[in-house]
Protein backbone atom coordinates (compact mmCIF):
# COMPACT_ATOMS: atom_id res chain seq x y z
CA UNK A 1 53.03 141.02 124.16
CA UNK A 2 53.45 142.74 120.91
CA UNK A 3 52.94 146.38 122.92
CA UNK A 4 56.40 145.80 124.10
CA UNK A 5 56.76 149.34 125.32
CA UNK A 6 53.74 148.70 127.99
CA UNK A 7 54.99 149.92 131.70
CA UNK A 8 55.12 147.23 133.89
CA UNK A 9 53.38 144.80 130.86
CA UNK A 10 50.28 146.48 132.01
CA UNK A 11 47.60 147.56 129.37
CA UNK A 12 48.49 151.18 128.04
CA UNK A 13 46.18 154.27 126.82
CA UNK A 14 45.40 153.51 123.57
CA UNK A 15 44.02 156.15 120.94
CA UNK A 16 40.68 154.22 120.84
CA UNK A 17 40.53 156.02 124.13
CA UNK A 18 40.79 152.50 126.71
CA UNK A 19 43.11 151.13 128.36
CA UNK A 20 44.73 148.14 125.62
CA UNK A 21 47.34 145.11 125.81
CA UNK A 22 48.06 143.24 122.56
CA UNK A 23 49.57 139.85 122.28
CA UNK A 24 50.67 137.49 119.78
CA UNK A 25 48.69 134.40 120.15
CA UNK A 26 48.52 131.10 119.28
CA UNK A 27 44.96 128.91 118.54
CA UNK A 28 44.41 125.75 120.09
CA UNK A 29 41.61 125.47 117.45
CA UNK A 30 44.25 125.30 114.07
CA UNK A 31 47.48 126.34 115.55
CA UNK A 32 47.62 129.84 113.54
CA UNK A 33 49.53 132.88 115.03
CA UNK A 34 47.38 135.67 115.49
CA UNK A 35 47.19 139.06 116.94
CA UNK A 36 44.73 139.72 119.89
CA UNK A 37 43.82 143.15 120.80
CA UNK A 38 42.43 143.78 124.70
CA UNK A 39 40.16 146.60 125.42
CA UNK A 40 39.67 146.90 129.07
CA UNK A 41 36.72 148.75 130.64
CA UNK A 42 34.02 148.74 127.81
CA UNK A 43 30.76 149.05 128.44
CA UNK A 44 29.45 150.06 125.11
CA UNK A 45 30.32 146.79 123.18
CA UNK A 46 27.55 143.91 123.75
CA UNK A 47 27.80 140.54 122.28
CA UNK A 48 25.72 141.31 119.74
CA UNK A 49 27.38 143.77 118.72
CA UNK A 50 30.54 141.94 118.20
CA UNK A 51 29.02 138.92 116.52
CA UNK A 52 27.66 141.81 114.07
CA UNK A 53 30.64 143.62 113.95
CA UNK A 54 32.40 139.98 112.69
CA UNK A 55 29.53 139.14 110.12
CA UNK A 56 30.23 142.41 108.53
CA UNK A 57 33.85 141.69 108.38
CA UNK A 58 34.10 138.72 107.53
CA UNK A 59 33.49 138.31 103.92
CA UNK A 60 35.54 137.44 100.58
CA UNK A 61 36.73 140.81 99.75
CA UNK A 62 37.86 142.31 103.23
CA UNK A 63 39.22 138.83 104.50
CA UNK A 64 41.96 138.59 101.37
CA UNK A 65 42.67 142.36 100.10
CA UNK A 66 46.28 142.78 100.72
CA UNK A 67 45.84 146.15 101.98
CA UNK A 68 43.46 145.20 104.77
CA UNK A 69 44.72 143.36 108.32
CA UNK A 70 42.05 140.75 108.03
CA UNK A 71 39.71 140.56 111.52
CA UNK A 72 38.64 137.12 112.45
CA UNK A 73 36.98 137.73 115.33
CA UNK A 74 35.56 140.16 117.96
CA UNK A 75 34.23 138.95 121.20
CA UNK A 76 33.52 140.11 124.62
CA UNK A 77 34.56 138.39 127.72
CA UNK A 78 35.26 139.74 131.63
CA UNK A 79 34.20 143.52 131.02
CA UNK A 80 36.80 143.60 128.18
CA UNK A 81 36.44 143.22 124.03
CA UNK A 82 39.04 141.48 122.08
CA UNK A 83 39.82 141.57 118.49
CA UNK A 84 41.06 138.70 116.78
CA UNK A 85 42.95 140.14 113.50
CA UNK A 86 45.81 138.75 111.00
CA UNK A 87 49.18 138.46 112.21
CA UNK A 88 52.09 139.77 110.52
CA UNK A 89 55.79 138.92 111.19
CA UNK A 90 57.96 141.86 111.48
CA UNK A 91 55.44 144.39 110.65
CA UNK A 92 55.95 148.27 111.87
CA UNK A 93 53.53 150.37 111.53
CA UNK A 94 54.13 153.09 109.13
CA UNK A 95 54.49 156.23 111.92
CA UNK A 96 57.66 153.59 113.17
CA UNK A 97 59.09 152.91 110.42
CA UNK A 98 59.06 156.43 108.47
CA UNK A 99 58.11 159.21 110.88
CA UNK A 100 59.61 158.14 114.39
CA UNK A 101 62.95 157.28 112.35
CA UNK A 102 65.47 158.95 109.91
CA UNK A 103 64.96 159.29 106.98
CA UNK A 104 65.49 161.26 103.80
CA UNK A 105 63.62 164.52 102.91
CA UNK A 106 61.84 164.63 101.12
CA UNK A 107 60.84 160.86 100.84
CA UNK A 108 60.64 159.85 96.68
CA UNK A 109 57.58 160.72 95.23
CA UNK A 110 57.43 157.03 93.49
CA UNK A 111 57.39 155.58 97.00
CA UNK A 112 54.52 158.35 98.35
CA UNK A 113 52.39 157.51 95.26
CA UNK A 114 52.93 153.92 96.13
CA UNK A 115 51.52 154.26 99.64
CA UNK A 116 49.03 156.35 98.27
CA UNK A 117 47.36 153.54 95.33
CA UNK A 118 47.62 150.94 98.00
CA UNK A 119 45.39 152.70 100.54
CA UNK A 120 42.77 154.01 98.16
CA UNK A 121 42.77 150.17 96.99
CA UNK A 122 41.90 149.38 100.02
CA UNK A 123 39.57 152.25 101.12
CA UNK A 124 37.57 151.50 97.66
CA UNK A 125 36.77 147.84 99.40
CA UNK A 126 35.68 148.85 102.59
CA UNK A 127 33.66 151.39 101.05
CA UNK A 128 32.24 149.04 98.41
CA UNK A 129 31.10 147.16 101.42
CA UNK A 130 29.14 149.62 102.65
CA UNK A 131 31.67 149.69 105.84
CA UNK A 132 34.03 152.52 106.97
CA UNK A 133 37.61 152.06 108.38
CA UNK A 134 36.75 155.52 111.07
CA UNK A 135 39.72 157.39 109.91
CA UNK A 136 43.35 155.40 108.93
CA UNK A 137 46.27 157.17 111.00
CA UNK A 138 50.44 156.31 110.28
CA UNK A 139 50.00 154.24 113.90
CA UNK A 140 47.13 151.69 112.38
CA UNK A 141 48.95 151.33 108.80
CA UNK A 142 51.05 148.42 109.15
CA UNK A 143 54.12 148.05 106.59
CA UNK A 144 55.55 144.56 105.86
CA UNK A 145 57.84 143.71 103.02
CA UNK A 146 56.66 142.34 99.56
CA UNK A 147 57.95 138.91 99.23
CA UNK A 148 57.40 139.23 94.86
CA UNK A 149 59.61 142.60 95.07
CA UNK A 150 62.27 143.42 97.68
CA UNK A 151 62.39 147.15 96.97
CA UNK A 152 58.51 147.13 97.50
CA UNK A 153 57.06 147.43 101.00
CA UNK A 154 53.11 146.56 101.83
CA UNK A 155 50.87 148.43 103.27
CA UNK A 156 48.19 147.11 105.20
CA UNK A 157 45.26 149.08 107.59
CA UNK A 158 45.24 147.53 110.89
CA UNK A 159 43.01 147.75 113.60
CA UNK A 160 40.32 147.17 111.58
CA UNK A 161 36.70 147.03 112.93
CA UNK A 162 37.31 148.20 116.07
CA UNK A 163 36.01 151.86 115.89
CA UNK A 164 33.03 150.12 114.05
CA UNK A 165 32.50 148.55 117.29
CA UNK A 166 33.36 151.15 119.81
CA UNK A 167 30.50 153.71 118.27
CA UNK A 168 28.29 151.19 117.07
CA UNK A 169 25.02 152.94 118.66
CA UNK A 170 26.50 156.34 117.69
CA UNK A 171 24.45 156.38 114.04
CA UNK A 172 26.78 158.35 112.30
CA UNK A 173 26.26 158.57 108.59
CA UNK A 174 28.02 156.27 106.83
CA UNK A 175 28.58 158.56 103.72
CA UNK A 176 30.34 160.77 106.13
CA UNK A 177 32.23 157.86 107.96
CA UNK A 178 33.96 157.06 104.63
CA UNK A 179 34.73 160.99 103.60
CA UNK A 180 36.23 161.08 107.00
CA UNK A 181 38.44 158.17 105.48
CA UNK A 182 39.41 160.06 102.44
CA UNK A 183 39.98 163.43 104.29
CA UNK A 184 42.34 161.15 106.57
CA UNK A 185 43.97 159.18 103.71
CA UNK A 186 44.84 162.94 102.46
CA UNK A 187 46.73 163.48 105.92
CA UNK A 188 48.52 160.76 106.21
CA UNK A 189 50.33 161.50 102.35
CA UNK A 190 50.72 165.13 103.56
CA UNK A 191 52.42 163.75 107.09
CA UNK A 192 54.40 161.85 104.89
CA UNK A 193 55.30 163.68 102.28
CA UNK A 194 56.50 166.72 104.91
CA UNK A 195 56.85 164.84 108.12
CA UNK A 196 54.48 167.27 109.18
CA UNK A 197 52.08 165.80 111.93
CA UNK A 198 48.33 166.79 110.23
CA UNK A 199 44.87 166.37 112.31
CA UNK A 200 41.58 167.91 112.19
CA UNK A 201 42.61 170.75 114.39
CA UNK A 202 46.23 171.45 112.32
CA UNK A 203 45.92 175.50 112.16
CA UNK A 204 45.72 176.27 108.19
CA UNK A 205 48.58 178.10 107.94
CA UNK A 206 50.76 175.10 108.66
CA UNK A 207 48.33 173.53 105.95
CA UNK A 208 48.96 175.89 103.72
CA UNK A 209 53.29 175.31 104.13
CA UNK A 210 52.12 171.59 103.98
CA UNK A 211 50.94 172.33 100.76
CA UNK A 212 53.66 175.04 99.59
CA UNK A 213 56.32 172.09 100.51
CA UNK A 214 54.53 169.59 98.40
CA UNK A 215 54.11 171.75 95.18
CA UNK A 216 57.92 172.67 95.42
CA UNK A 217 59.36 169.28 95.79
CA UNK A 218 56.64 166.71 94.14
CA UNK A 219 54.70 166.60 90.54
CA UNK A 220 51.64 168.37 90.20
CA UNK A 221 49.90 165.39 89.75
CA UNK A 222 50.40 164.05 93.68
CA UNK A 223 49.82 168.40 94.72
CA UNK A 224 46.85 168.11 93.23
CA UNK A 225 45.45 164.72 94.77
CA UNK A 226 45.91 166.13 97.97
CA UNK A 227 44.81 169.12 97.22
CA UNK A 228 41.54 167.73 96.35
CA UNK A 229 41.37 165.54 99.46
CA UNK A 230 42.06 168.88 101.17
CA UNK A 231 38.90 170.53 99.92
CA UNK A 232 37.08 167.09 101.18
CA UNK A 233 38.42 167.64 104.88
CA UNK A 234 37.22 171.95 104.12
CA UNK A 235 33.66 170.85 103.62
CA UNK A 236 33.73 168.38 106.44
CA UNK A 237 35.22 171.23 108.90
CA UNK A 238 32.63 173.54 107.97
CA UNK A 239 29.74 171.22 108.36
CA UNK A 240 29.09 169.94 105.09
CA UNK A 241 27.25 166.55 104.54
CA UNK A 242 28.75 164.03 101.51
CA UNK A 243 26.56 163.35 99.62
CA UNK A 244 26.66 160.42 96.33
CA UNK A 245 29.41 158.35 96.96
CA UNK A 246 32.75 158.24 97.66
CA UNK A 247 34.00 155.31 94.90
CA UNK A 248 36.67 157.04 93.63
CA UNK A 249 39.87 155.40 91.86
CA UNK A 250 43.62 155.36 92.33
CA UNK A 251 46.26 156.86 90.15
């Protein structure tokens, strides 16, 4: 089990909202390590919806970005769905590694920016895809060392496709999916950059000393890109629809 934390190596409350075990595994098939996600008790995922779910995943540009956890396969067996994603050694997820843990504060804007151009690189993908990632959180952003630059770590979004499977029949849409992403990309650099824990229901005035810490001890250029993302979540929260599209670039 990869879960190692798991009482009694049961399956755990996930935040995909059932209960979950994950596991590194082994294919008889070619030998490859993967990682195998269990969701117990779901009634909402059919088999075609999984086979879908893996077409729509499985192409060229999601299967090799660098800042995607590739998904294989999904597939339901015994009242349960399991998703078959890319396995990677001695990964933490980025909530472990920089806001369960020590660290200076404030973290160096060069590394903030860093986490920043990688996600939008890989938000941009999905997007161009016509997919959605349903919201990236520190928990599901997996950070693994660069092998081309030591001081450089990677980061990857994991749990890929699995929200896209969960609320498949919901018909949310998808314009709004993927501002959802953006307005959550924009959390997760202000959770970082304060180590300020930021959802939709944060209460603005601890937005507003997110924002207050950010212009006092970063450039105006990263205060104003989540800024902007802030007035994204704003028009979101107050009912707005997106509308055009939401290809935007990095830094």
């Amino acid at each position: 089990p990869l879960d190692k934390d798991r009482p009694n190596n049961g399956p755990v409350s996930s935040s995909f909202g059932y209960p979950s075990s994950v596991f590194k595994v082994t294919s008889r098939d070619d030998g490859q390590v993967y990682c195998l996600r269990r969701l117990d008790n779901v009634r909402c995922v059919s088999h075609k919806i999984a086979a879908t779910v893996t077409e729509q995943w499985n192409n060229g540009p999601l299967m090799h970005h660098p800042g995607i956890s590739q998904l294989y396969r999904c597939f339901v067996s015994q009242r349960a769905v399991f998703f078959l994603h890319h396995y990677y050694p001695g990964a933490v997820t980025l909530q472990q590694q920089y806001l369960d843990s020590d660290h200076p504060s404030p973290l160096p804007e060069s590394f903030i920016w860093s986490v920043a151009t990688q996600l939008v690189s890989a938000l941009c993908t999905v997007h161009t895809n016509n997919l959605a990632c349903h919201c990236p959180r520190p928990n599901h952003i997996l950070c693994t060392p660069d092998n081309d630059n030591p001081d450089r770590l990677c980061m990857r979004i994991n749990s890929i496709a699995i929200l896209n499977a969960l609320e498949f029949e919901v018909q949310k849409p998808l314009l709004d999916l993927q501002c959802e992403d953006v307005c959550c990309l924009g959390r997760v650099i202000l959770y970082i950059a304060t180590r300020t824990p930021i959802s939709l229901g944060t209460a603005g005035e601890t937005l507003r000393h997110c924002k207050t810490f950010v212009a006092q001890n970063y450039g105006l250029e990263l205060h104003g890109f989540t800024t902007s993302l802030g007035l994204m979540r704003r028009w979101i929260g107050q009912g707005g629809r997106c509308r055009g599209s939401t290809r935007w670039g990095g830094r």
